[in-house]
C-alpha atoms as a PDB file:
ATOM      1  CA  UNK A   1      21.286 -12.525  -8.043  1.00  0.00           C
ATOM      2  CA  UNK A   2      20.499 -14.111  -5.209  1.00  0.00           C
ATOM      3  CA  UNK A   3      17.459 -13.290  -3.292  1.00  0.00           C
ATOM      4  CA  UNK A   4      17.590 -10.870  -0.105  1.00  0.00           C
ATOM      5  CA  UNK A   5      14.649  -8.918   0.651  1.00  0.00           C
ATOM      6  CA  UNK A   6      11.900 -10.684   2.956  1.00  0.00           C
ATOM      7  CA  UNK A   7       8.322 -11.122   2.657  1.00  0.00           C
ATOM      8  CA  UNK A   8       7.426  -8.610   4.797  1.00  0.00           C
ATOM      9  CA  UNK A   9       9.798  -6.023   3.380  1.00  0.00           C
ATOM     10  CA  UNK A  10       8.676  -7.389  -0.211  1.00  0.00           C
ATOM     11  CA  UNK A  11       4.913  -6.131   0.343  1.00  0.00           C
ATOM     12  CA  UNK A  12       6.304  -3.044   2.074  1.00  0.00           C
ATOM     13  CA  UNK A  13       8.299  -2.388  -0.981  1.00  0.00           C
ATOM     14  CA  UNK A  14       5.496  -3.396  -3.379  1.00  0.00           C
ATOM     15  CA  UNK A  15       2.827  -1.324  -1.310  1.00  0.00           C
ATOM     16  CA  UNK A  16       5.025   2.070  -1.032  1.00  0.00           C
ATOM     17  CA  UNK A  17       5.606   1.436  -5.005  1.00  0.00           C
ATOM     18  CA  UNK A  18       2.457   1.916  -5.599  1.00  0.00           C
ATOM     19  CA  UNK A  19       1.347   4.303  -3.075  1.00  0.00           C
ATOM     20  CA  UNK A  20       4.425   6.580  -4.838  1.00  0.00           C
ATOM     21  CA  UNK A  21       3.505   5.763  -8.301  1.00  0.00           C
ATOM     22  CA  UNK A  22      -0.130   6.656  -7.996  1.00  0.00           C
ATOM     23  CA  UNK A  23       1.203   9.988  -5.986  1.00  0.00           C
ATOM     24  CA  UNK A  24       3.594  10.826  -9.099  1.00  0.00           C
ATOM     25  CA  UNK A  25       0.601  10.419 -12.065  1.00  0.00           C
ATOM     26  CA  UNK A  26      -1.265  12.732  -9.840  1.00  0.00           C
ATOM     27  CA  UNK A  27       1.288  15.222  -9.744  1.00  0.00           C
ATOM     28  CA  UNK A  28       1.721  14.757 -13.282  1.00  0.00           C
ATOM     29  CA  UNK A  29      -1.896  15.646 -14.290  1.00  0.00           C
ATOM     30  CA  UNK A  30      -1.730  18.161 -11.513  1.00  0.00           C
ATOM     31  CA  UNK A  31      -4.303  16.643  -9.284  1.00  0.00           C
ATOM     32  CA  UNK A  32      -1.947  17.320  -6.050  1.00  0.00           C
ATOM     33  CA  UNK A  33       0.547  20.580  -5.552  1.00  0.00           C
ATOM     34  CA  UNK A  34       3.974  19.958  -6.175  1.00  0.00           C
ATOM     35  CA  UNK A  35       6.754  20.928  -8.104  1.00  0.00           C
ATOM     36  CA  UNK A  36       7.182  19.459 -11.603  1.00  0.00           C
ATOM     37  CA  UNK A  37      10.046  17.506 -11.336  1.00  0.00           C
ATOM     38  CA  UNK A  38       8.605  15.984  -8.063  1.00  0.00           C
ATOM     39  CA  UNK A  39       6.652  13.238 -10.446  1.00  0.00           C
ATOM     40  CA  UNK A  40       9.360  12.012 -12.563  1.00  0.00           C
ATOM     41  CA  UNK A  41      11.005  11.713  -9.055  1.00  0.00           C
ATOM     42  CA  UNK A  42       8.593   9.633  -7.489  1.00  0.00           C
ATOM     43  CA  UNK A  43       7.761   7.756 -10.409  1.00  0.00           C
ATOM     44  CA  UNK A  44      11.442   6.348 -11.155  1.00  0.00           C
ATOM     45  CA  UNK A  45      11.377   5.612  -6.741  1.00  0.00           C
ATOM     46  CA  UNK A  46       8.361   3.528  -7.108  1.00  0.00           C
ATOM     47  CA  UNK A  47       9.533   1.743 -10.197  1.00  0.00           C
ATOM     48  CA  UNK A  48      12.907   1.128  -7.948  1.00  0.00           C
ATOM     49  CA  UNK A  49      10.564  -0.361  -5.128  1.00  0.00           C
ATOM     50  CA  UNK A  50       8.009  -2.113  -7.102  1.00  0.00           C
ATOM     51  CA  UNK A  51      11.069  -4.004  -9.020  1.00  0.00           C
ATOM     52  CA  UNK A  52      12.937  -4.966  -6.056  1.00  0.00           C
ATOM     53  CA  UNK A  53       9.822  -5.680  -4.552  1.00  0.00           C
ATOM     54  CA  UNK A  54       8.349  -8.307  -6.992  1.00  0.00           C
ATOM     55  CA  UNK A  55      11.934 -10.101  -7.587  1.00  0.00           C
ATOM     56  CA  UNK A  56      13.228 -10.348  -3.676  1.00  0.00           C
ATOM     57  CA  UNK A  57      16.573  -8.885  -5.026  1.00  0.00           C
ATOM     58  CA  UNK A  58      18.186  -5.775  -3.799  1.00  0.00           C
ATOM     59  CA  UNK A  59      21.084  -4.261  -5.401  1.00  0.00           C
ATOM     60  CA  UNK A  60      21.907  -1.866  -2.327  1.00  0.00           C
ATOM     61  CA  UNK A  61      21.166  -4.475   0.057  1.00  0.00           C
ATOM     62  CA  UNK A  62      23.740  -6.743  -1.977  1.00  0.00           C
ATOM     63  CA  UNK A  63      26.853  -3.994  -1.246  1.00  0.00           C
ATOM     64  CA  UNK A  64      25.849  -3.549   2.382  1.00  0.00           C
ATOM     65  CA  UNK A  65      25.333  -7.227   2.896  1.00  0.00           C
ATOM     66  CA  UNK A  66      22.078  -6.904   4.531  1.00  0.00           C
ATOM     67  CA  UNK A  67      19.358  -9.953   3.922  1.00  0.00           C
ATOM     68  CA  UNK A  68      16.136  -9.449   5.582  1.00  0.00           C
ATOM     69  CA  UNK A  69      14.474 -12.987   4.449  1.00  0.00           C
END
């Protein structure tokens, strides 16, 4: 695929991913309130992000036609 997400929407993805992945384990081990199904939630968003993120490639952004780089 060819590449369409920028740099600066790269290290936003990449960032968030992380920010929603470390939110999700804590949920898990039931650091922070939530409702159980809110980690596998977050965890399978952050893996979306951190994955589009790290390759430049957008699936959804291929189907709309946006390109941010």
């Amino acid at each position: 695929m060819e590449k369409n997400v920028g740099q600066v929407d790269s290290i936003a993805r990449v960032g968030l991913g992380a920010i929603l992945g470390i939110v999700s384990l804590l949920v898990l081990a039931g650091t922070v309130g939530g409702p159980a199904i809110l980690s596998p939630i977050l965890g399978i968003v952050a893996v979306i992000l951190l994955v589009t993120g790290l390759t430049g490639t957008c699936g959804l952004y291929s189907v709309l036609g946006i390109r941010t780089n």
